[in-house]
Protein backbone atom coordinates (compact mmCIF):
# COMPACT_ATOMS: atom_id res chain seq x y z
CA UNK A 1 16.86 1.60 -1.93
CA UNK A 2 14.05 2.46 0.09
CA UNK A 3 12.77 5.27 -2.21
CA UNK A 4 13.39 2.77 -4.78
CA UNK A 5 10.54 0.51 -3.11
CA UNK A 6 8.38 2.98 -2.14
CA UNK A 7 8.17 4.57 -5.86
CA UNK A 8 7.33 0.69 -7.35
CA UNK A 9 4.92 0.32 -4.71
CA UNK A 10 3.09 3.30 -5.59
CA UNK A 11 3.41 2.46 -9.00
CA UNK A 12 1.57 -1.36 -8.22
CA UNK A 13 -1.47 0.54 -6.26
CA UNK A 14 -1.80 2.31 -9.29
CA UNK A 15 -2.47 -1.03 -10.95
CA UNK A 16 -3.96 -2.54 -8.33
CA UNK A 17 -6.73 1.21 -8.35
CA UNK A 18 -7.11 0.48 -11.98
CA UNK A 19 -8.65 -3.27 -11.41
CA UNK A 20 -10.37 -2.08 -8.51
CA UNK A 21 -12.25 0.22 -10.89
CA UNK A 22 -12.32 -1.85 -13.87
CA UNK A 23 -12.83 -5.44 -12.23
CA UNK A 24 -14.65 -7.76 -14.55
CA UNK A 25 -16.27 -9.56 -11.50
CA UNK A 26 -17.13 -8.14 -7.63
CA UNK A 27 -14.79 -10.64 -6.45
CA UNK A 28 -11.66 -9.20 -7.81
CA UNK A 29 -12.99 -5.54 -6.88
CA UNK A 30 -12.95 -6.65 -3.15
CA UNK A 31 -9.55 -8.51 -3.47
CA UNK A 32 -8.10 -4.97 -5.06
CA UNK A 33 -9.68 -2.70 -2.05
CA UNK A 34 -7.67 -5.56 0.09
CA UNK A 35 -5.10 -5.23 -1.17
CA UNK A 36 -4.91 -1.28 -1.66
CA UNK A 37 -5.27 -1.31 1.94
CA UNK A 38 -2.16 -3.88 2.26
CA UNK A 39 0.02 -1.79 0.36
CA UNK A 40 -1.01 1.24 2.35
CA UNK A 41 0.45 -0.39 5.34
CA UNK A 42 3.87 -0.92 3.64
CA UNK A 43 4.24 2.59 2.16
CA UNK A 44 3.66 4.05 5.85
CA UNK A 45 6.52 1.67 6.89
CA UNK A 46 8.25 2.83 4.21
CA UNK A 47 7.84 6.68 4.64
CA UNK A 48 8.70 6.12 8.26
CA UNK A 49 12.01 4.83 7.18
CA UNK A 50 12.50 7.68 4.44
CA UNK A 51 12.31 10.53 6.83
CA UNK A 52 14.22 8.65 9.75
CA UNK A 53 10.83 8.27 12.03
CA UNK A 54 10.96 4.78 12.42
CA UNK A 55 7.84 5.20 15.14
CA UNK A 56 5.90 5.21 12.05
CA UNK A 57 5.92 1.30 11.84
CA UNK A 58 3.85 1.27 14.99
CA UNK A 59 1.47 3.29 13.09
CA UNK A 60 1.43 1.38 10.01
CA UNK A 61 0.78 -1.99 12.53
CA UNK A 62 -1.94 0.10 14.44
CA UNK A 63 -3.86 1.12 10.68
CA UNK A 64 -3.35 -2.90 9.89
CA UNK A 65 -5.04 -3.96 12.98
């Protein structure tokens, strides 16, 4: 299940990289960069839960904050 999630969330920051690059407008450029950097947070929760390290949630909060 969780490799599951963490393969379709990889697959949406590849979508997400795509309109970051090919934004019509500034403004949704910035919103995909924000939202790369969301999605970052979940797959390091996500990893840490893969390999059994669930310390790695702490890190994912730390890289939010």
């Amino acid at each position: 299940m969780f490799a599951a999630s963490f393969f379709l969330v990889l697959v949406a920051m590849g979508v997400v990289l795509i309109r970051a690059v090919r934004g019509p407008t500034t403004y949704d450029r910035i919103l995909a960069v924000n939202v790369c950097g969301t999605m970052t947070v979940i797959l390091i929760a996500l990893a840490g839960f893969l390999v059994g390290r669930p310390a790695f949630l702490d890190l994912s909060l730390v890289y939010a904050l």
